[in-house]
C-alpha atoms as a PDB file:
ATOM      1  CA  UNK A   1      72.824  20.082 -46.155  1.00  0.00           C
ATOM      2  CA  UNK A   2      75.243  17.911 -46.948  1.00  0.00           C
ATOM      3  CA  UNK A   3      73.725  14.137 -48.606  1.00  0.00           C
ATOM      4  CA  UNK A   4      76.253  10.875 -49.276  1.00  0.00           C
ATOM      5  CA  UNK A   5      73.879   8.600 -51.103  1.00  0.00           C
ATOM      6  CA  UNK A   6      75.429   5.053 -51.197  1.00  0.00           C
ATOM      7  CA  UNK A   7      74.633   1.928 -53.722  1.00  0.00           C
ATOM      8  CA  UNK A   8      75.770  -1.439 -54.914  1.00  0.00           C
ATOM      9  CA  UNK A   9      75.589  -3.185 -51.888  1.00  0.00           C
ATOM     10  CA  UNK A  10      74.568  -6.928 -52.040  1.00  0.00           C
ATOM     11  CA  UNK A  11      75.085 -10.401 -52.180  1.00  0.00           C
ATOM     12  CA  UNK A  12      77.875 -12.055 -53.168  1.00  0.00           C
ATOM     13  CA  UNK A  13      79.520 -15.127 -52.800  1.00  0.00           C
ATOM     14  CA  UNK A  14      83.055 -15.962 -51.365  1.00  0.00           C
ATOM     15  CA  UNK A  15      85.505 -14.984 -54.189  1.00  0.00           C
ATOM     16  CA  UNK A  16      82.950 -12.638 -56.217  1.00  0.00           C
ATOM     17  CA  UNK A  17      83.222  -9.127 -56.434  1.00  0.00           C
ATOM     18  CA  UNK A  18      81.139  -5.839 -55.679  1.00  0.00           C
ATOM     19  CA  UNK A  19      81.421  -1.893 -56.315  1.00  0.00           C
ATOM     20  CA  UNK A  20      79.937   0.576 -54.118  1.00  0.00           C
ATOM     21  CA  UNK A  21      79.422   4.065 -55.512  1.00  0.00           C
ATOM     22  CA  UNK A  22      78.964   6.718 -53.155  1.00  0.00           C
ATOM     23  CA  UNK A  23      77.931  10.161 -54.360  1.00  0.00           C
ATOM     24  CA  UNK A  24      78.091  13.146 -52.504  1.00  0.00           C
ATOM     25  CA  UNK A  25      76.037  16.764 -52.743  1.00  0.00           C
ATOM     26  CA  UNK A  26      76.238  19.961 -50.774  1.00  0.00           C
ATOM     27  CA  UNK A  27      79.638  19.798 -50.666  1.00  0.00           C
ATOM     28  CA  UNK A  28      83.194  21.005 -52.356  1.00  0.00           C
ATOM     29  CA  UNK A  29      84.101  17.256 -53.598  1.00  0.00           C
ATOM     30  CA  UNK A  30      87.217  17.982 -54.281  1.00  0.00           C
ATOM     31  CA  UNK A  31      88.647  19.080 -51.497  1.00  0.00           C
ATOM     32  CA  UNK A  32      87.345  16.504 -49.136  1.00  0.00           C
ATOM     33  CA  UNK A  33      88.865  13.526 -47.784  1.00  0.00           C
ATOM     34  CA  UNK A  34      86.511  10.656 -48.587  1.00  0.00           C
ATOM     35  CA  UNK A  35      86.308   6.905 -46.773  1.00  0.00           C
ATOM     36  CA  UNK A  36      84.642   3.795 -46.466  1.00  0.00           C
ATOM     37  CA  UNK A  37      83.908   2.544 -43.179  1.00  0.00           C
ATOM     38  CA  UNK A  38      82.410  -0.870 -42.135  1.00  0.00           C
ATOM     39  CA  UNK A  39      80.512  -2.288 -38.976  1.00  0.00           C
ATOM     40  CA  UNK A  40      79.234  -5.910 -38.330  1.00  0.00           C
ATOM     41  CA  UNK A  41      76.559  -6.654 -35.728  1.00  0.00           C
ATOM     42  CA  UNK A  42      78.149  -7.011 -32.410  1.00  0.00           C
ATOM     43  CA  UNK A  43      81.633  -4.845 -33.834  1.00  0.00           C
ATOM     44  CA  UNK A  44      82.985  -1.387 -33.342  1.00  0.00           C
ATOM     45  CA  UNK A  45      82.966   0.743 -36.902  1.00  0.00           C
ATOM     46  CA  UNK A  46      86.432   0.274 -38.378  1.00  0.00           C
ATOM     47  CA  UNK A  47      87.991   2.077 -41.345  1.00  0.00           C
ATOM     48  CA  UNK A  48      88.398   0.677 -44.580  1.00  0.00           C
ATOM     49  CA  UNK A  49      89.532   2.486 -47.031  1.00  0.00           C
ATOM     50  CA  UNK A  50      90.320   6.766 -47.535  1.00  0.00           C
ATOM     51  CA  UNK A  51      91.013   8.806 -50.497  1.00  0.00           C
ATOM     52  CA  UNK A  52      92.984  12.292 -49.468  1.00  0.00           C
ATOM     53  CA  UNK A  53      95.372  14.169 -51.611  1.00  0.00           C
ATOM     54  CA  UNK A  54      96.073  11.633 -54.192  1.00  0.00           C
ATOM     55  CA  UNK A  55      96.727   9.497 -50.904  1.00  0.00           C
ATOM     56  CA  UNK A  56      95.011   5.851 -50.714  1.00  0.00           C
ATOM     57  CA  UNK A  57      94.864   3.769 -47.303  1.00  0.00           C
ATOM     58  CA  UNK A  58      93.654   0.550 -46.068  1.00  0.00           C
ATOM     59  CA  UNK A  59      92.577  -1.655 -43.401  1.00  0.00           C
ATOM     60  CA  UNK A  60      95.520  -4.320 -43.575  1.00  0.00           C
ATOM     61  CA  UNK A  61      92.318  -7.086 -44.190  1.00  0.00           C
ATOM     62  CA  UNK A  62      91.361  -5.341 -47.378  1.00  0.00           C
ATOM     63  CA  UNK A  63      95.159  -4.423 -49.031  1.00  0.00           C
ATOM     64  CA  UNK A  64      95.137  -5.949 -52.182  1.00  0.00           C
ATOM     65  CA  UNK A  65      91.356  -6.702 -52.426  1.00  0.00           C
ATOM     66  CA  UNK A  66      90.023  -3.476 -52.070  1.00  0.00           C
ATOM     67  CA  UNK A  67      90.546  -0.403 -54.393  1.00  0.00           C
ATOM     68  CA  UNK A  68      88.991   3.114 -53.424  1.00  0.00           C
ATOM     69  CA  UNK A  69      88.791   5.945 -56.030  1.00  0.00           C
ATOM     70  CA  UNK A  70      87.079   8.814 -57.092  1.00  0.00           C
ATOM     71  CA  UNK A  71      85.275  10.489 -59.593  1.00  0.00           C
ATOM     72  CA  UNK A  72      85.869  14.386 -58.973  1.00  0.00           C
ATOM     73  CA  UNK A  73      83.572  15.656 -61.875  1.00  0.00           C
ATOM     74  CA  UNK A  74      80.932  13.193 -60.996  1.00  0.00           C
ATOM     75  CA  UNK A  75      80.904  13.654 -56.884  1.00  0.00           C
ATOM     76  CA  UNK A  76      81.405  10.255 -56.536  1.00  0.00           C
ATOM     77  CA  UNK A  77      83.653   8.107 -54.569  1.00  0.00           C
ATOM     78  CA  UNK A  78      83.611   4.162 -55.217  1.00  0.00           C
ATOM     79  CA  UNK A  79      85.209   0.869 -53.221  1.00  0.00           C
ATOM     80  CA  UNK A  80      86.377  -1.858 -55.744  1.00  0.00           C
ATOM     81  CA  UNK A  81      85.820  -4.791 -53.467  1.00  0.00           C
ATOM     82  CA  UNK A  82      87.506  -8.462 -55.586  1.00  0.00           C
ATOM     83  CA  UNK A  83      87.799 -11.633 -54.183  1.00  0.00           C
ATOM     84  CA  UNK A  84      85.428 -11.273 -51.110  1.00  0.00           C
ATOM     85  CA  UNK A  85      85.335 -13.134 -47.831  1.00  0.00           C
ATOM     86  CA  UNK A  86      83.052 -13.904 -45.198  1.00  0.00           C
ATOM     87  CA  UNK A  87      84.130 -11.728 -43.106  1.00  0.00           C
ATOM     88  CA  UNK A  88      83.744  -8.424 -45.183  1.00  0.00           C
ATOM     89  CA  UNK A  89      80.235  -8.199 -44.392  1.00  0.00           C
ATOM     90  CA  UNK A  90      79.011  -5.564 -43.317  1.00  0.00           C
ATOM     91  CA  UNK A  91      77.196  -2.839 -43.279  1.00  0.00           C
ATOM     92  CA  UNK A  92      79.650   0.141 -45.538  1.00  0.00           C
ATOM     93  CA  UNK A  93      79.421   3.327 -44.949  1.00  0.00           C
ATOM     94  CA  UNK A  94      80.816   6.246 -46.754  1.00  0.00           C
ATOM     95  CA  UNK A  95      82.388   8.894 -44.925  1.00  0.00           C
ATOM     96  CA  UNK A  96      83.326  12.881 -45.925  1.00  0.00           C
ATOM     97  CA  UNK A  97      85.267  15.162 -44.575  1.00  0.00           C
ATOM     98  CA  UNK A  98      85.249  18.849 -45.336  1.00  0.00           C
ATOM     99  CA  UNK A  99      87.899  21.589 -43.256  1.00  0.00           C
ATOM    100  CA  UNK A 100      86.583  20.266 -39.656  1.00  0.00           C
ATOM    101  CA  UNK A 101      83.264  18.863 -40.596  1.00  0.00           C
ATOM    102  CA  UNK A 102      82.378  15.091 -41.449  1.00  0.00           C
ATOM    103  CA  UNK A 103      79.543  14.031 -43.107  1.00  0.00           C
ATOM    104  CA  UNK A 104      78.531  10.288 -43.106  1.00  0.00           C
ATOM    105  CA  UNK A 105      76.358   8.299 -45.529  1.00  0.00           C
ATOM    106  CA  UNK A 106      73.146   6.110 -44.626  1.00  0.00           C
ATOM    107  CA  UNK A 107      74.892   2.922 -45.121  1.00  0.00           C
ATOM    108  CA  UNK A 108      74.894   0.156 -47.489  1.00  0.00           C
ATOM    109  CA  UNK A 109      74.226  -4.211 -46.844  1.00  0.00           C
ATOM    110  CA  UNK A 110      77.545  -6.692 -47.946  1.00  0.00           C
ATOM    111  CA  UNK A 111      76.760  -9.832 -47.372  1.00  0.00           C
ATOM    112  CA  UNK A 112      79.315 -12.555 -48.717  1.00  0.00           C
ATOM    113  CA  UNK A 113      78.191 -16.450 -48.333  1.00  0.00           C
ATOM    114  CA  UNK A 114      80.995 -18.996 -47.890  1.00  0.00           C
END
């Protein structure tokens, strides 16, 4: 089956910086559209970030902050994440999608301390 095994979640402090890596197995890399998706307690999931076709898009928070890219040799898929708020934490999730299939990782803590 399909496995998206995240990392580099953790603390960080207002301003700081973090890089999540996400890689992927079981599936045809690249080919896939790949994402980052967030939720808070309390919040609905919302999209951060995708990576399609040489295509990048972003939550309007995140433009300018945020950088997703991707490693096709490697299976991997990473979020940039520079001068963090508050508010960006989360738990991050990466996200896959393969013809009409979607795959979803198991999640990974941001917390950022004002």
């Amino acid at each position: 089956q399909v496995q998206l095994v995240e990392s580099g979640g953790g603390l960080a402090q207002a301003g700081g910086s973090l890089r999540l890596s996400c890689a992927a197995s079981g599936i045809i890399f690249s080919t896939n559209a790949m994402g980052w998706y967030r939720q808070a307690p309390g919040k609905q999931r919302e999209l951060v970030a995708t990576s399609s076709g040489g295509i990048t898009n972003y939550l309007d928070s995140v433009k300018g902050r945020f950088t997703i890219s991707r490693d096709n040799a490697k299976d991997t898929v990473y979020l940039q994440m520079n001068s963090l708020k508050p508010e960006d934490t989360a738990v991050y999730y990466c996200h896959a999608v393969q013809g009409l299939r979607d795959y979803w990782g198991q999640g990974t803590q941001v917390t950022v301390s004002s």
